[in-house]
PDB file of N, CA and C in Angstrom:
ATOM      1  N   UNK A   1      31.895  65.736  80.485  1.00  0.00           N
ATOM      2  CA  UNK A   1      31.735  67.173  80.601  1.00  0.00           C
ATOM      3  C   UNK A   1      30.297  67.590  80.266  1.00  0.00           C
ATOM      4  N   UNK A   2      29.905  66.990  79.279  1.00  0.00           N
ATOM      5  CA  UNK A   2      28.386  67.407  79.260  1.00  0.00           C
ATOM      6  C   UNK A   2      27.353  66.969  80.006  1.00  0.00           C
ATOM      7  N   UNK A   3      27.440  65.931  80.356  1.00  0.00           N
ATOM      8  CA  UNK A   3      26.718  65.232  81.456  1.00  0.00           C
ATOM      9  C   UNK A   3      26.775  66.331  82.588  1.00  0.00           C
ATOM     10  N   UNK A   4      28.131  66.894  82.882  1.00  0.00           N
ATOM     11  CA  UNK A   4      28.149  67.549  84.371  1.00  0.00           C
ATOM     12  C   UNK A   4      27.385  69.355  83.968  1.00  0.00           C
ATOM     13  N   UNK A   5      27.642  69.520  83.033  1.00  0.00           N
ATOM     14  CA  UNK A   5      26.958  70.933  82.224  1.00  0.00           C
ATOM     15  C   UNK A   5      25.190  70.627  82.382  1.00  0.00           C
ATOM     16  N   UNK A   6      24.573  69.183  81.809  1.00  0.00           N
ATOM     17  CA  UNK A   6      23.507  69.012  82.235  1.00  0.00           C
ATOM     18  C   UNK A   6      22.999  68.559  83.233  1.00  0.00           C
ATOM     19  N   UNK A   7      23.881  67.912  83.942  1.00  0.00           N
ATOM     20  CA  UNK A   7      23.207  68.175  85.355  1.00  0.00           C
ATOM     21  C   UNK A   7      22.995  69.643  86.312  1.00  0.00           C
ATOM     22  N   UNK A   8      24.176  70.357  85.992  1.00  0.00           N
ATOM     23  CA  UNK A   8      23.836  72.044  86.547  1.00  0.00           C
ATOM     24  C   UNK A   8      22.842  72.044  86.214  1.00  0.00           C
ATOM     25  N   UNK A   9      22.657  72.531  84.575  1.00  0.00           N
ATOM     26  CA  UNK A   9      21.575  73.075  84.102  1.00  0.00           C
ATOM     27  C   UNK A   9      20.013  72.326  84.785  1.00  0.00           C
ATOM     28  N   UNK A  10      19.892  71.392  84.739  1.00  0.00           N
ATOM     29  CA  UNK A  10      18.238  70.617  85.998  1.00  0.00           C
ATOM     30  C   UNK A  10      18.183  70.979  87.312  1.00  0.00           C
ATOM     31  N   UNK A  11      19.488  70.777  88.072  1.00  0.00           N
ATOM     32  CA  UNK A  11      19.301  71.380  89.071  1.00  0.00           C
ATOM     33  C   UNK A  11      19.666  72.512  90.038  1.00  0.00           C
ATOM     34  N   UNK A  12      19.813  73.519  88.656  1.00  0.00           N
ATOM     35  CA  UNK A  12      20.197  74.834  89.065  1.00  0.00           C
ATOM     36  C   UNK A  12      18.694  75.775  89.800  1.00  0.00           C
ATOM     37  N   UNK A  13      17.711  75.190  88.746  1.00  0.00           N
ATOM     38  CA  UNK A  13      16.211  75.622  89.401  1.00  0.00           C
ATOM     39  C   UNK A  13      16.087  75.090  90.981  1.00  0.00           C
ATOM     40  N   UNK A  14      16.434  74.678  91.261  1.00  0.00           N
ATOM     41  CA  UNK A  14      16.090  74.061  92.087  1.00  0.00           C
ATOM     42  C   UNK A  14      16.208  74.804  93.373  1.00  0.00           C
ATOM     43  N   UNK A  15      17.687  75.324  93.071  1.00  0.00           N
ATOM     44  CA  UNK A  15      17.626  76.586  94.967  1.00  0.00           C
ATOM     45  C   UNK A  15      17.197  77.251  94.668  1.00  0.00           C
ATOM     46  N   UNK A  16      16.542  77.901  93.691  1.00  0.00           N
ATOM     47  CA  UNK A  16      15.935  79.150  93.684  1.00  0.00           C
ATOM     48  C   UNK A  16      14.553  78.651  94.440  1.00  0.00           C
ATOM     49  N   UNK A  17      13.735  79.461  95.332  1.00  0.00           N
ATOM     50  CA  UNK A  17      12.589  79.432  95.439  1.00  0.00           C
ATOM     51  C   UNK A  17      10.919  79.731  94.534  1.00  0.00           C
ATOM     52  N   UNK A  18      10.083  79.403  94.943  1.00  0.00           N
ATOM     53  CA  UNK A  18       9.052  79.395  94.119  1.00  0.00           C
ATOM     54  C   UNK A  18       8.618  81.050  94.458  1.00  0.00           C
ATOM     55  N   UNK A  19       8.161  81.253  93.595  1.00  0.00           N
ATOM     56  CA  UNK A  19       7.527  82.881  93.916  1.00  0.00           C
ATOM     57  C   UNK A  19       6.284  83.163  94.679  1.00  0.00           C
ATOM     58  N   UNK A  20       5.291  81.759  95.059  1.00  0.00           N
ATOM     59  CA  UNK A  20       4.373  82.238  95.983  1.00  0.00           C
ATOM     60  C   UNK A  20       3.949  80.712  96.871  1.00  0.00           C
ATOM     61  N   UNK A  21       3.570  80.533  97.763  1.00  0.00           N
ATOM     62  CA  UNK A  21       3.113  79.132  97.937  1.00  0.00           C
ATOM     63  C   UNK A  21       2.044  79.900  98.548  1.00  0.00           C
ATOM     64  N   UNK A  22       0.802  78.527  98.331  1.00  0.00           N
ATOM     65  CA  UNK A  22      -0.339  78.773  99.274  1.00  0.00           C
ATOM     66  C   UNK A  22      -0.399  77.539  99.871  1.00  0.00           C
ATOM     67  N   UNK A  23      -0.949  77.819 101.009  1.00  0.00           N
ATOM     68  CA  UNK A  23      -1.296  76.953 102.058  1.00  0.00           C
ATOM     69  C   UNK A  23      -2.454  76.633 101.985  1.00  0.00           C
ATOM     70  N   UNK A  24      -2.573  75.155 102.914  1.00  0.00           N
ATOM     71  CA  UNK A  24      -3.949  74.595 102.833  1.00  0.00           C
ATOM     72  C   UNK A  24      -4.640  75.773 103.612  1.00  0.00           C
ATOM     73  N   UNK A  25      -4.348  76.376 104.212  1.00  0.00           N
ATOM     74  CA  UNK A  25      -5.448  77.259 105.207  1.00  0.00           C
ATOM     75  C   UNK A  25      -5.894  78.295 103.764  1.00  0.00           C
ATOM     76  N   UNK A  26      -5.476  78.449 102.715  1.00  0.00           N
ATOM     77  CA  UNK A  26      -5.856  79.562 101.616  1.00  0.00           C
ATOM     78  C   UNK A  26      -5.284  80.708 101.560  1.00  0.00           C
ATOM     79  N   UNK A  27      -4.239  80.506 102.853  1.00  0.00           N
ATOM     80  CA  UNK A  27      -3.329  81.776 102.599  1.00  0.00           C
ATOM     81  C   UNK A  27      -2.074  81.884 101.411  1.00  0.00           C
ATOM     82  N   UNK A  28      -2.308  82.784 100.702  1.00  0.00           N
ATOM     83  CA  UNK A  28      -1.406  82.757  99.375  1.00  0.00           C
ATOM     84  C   UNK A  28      -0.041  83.669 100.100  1.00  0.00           C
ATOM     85  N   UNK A  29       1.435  83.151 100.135  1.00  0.00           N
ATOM     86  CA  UNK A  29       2.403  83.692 100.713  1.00  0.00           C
ATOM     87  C   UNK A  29       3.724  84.069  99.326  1.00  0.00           C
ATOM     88  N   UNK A  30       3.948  85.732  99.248  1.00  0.00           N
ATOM     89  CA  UNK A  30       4.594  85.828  98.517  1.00  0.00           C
ATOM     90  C   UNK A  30       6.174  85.760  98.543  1.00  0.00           C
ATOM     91  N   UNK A  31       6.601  84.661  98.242  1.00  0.00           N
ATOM     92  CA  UNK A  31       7.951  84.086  98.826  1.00  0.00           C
ATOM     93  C   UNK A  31       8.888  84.535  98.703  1.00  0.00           C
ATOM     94  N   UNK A  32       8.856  85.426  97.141  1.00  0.00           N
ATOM     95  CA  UNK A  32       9.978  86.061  96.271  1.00  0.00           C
ATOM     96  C   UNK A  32       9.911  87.374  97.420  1.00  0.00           C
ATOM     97  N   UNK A  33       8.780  88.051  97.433  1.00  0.00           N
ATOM     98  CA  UNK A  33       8.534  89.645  97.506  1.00  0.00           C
ATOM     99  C   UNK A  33       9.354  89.825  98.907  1.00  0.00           C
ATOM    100  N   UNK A  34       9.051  88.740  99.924  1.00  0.00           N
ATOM    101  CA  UNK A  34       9.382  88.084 101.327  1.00  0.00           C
ATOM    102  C   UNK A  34      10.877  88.510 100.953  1.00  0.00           C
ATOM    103  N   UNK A  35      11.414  87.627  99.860  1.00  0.00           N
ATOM    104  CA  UNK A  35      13.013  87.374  99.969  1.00  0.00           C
ATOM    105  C   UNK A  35      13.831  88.520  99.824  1.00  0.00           C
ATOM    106  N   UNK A  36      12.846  89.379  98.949  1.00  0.00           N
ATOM    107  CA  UNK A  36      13.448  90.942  98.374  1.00  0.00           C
ATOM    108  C   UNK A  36      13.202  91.362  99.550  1.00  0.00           C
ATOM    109  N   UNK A  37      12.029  91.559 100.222  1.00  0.00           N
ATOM    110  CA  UNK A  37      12.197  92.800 101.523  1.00  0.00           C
ATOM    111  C   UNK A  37      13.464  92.549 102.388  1.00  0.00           C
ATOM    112  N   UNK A  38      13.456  90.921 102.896  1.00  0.00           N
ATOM    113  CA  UNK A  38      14.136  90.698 104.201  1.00  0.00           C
ATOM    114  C   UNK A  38      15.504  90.304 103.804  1.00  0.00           C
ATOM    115  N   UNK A  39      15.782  89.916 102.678  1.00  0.00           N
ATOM    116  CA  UNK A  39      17.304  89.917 102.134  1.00  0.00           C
ATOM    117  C   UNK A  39      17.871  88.477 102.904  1.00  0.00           C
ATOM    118  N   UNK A  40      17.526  88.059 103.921  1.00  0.00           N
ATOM    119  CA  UNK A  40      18.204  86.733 104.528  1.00  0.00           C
ATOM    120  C   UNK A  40      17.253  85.352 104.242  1.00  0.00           C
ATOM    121  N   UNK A  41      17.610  84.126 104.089  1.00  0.00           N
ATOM    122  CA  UNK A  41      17.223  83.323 104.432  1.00  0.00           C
ATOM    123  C   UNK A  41      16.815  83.113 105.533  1.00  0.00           C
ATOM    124  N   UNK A  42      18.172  83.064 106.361  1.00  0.00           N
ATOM    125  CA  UNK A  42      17.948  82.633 107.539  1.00  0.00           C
ATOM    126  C   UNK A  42      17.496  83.054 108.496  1.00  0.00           C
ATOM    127  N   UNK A  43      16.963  84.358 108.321  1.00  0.00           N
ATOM    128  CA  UNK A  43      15.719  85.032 109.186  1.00  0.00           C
ATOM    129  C   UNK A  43      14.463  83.856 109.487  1.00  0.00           C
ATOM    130  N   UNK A  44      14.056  82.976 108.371  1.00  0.00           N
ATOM    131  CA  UNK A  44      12.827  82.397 108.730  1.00  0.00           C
ATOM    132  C   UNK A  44      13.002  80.741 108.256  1.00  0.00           C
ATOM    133  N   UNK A  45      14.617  80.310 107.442  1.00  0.00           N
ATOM    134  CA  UNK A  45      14.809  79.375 107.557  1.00  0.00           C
ATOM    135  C   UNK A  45      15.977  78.654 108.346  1.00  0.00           C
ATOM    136  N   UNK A  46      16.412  79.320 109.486  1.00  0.00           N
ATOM    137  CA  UNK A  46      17.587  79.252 110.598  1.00  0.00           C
ATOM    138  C   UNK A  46      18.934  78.794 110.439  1.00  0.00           C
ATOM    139  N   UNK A  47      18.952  79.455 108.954  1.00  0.00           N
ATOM    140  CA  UNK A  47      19.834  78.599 108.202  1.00  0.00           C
ATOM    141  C   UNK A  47      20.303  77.635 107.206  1.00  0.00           C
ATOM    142  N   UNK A  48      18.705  77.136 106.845  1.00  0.00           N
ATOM    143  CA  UNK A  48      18.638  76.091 106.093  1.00  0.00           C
ATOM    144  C   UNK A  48      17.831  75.925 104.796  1.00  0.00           C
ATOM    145  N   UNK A  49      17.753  76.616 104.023  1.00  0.00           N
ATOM    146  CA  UNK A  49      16.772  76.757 103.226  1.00  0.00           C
ATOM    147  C   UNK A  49      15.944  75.113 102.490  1.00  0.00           C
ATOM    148  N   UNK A  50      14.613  75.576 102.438  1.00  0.00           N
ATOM    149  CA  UNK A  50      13.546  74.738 102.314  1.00  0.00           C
ATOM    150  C   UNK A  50      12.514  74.864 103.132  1.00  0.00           C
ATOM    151  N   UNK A  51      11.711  73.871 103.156  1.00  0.00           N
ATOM    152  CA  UNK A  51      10.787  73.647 104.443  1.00  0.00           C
ATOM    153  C   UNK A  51      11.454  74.163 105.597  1.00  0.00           C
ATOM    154  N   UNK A  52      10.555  74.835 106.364  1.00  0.00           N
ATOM    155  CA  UNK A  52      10.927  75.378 107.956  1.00  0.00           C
ATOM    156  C   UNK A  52      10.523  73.919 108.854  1.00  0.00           C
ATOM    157  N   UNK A  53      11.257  73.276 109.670  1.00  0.00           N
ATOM    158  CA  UNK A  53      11.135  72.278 110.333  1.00  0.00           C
ATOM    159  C   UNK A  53       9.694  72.313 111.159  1.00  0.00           C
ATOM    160  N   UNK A  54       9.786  73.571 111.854  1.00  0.00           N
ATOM    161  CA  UNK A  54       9.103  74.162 112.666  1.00  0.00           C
ATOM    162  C   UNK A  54       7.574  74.688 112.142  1.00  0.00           C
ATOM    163  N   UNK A  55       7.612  74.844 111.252  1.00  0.00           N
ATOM    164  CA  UNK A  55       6.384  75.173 110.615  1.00  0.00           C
ATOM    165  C   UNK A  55       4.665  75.219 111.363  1.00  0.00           C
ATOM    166  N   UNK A  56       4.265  75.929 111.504  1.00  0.00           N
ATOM    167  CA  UNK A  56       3.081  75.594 111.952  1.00  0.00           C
ATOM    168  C   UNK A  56       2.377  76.934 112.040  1.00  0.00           C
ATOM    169  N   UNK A  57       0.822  76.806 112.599  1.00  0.00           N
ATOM    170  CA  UNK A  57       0.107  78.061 113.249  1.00  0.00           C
ATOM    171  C   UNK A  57       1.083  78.596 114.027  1.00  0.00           C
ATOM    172  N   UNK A  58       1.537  77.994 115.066  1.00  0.00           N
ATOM    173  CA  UNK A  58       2.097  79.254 116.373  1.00  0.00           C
ATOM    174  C   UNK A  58       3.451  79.401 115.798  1.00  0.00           C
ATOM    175  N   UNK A  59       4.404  78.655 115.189  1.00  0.00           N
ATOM    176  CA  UNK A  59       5.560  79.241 114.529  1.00  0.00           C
ATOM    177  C   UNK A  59       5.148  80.224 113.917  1.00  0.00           C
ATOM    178  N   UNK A  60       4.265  80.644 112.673  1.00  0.00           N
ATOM    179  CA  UNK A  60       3.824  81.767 111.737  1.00  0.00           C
ATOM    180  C   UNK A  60       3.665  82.503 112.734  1.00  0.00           C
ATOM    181  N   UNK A  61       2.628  82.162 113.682  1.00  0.00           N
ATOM    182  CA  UNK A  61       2.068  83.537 114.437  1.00  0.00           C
ATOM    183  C   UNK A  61       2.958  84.051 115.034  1.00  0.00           C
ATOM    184  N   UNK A  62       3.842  83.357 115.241  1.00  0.00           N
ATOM    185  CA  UNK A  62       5.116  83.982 116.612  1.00  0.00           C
ATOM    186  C   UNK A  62       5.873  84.874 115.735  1.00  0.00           C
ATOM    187  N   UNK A  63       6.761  83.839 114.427  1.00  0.00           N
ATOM    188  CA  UNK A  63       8.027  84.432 113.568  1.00  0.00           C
ATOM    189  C   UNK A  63       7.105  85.754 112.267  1.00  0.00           C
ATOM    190  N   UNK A  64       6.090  85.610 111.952  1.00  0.00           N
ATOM    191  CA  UNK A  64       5.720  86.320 111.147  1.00  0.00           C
ATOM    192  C   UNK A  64       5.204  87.627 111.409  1.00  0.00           C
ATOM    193  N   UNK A  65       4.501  87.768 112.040  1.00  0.00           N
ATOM    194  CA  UNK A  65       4.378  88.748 112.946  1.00  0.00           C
ATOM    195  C   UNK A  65       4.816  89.586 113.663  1.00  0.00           C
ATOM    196  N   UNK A  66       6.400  88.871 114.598  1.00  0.00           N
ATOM    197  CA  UNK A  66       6.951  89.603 114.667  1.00  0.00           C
ATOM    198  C   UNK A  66       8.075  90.583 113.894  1.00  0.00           C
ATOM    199  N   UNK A  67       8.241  90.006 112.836  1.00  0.00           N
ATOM    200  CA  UNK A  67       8.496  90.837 111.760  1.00  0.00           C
ATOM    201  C   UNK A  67       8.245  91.791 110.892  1.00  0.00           C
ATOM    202  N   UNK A  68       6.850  91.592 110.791  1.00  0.00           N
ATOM    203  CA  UNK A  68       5.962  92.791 110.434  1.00  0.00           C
ATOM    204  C   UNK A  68       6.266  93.890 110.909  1.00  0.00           C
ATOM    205  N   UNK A  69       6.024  93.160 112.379  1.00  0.00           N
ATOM    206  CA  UNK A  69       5.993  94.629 113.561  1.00  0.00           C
ATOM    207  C   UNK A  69       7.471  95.038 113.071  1.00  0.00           C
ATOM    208  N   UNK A  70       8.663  94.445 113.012  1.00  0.00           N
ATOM    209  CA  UNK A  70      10.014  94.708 113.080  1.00  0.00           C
ATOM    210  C   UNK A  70      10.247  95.598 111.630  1.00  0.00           C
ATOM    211  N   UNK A  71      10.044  95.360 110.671  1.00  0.00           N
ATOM    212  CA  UNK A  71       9.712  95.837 109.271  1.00  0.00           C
ATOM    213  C   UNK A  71       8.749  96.973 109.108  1.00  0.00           C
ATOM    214  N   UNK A  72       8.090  96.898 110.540  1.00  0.00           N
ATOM    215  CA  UNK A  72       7.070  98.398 110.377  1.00  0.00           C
ATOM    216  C   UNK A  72       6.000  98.371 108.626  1.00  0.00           C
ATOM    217  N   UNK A  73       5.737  96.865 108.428  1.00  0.00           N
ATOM    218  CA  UNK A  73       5.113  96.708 107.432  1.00  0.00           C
ATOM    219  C   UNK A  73       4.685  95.637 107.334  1.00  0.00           C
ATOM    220  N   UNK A  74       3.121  95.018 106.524  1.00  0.00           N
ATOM    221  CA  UNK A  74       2.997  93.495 106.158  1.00  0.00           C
ATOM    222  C   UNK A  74       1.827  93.680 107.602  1.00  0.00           C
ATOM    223  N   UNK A  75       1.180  92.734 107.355  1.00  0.00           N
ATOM    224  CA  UNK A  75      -0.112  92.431 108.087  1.00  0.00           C
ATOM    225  C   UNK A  75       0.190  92.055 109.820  1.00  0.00           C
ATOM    226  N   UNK A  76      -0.256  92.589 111.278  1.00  0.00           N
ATOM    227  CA  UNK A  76       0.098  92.505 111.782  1.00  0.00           C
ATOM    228  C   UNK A  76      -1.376  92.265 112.756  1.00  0.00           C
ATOM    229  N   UNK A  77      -2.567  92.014 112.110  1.00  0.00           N
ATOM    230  CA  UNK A  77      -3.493  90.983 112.793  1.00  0.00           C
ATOM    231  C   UNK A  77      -4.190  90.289 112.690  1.00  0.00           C
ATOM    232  N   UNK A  78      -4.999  89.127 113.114  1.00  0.00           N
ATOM    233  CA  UNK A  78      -5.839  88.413 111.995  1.00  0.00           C
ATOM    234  C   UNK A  78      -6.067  88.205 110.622  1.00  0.00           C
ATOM    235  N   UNK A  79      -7.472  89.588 110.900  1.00  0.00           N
ATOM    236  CA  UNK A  79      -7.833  90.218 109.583  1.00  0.00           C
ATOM    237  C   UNK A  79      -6.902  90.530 108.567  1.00  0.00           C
ATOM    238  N   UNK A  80      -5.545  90.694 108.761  1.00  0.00           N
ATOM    239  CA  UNK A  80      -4.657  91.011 107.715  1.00  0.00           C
ATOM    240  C   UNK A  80      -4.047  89.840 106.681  1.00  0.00           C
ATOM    241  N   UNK A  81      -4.257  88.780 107.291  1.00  0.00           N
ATOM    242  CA  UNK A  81      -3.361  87.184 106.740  1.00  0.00           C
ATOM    243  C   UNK A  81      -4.543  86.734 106.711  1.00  0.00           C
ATOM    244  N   UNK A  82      -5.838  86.439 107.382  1.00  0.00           N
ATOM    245  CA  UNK A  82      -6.840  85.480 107.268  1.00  0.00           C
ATOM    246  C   UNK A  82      -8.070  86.267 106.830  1.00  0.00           C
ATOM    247  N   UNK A  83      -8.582  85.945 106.077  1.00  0.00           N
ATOM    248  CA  UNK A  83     -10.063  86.075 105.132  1.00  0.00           C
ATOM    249  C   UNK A  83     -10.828  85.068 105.403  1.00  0.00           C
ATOM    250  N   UNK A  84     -12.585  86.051 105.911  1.00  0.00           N
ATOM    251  CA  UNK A  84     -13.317  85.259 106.466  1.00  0.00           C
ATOM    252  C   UNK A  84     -13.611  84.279 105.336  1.00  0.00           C
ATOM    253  N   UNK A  85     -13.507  84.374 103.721  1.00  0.00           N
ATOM    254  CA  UNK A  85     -13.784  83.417 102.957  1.00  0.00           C
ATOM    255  C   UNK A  85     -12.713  82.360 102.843  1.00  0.00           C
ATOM    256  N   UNK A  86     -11.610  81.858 103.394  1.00  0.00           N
ATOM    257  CA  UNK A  86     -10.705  81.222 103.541  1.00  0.00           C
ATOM    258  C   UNK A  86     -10.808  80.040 104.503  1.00  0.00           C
ATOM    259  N   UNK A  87     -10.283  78.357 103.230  1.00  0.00           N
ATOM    260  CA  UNK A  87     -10.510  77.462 104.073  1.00  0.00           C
ATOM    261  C   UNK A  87      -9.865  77.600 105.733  1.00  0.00           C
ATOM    262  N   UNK A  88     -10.623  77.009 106.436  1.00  0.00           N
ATOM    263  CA  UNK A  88     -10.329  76.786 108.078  1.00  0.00           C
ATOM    264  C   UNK A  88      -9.190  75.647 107.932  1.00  0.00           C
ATOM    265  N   UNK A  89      -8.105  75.785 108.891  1.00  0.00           N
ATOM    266  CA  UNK A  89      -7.074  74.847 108.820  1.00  0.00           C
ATOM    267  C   UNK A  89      -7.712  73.059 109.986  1.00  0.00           C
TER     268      UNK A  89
END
């Protein structure tokens, strides 16, 4: 019984998400703030929470974006996600 009490307890952190990740490109992404606006996972993990399979420049540009626009909020060009002082991917 305690064994199974401490195993919850290690990997109870674990589904929760991290509150911000940054990317090698230097974009800092707020994961939590993300989760509070849009309320679903599976808006941007298709179901599956973790890593997006799909991940990439044109996934972001496609799925992120159009959400913005859809949310009528959140950065919706370049200049809004990328800073000219920000590593190049």
């Amino acid at each position: 019984m305690i064994k199974a009490i401490l195993l919850l307890i290690v990997f109870a952190g674990s589904v929760h998400a991290t509150d911000s990740i940054m990317f090698k490109s230097g974009l800092l992404f707020d994961h939590q703030g993300h989760k509070r606006e849009v309320g679903l996972c599976s808006y941007c993990h298709d179901g599956t929470p973790g890593k997006i399979a799909a991940f990439g420049k044109e996934w972001a540009h496609r799925v992120c974006i159009a959400c913005h626009i859809d949310f009528k909020e959140g950065p919706q060009s370049c200049a809004g996600c990328h800073q000219p002082d920000q590593k190049k991917d």
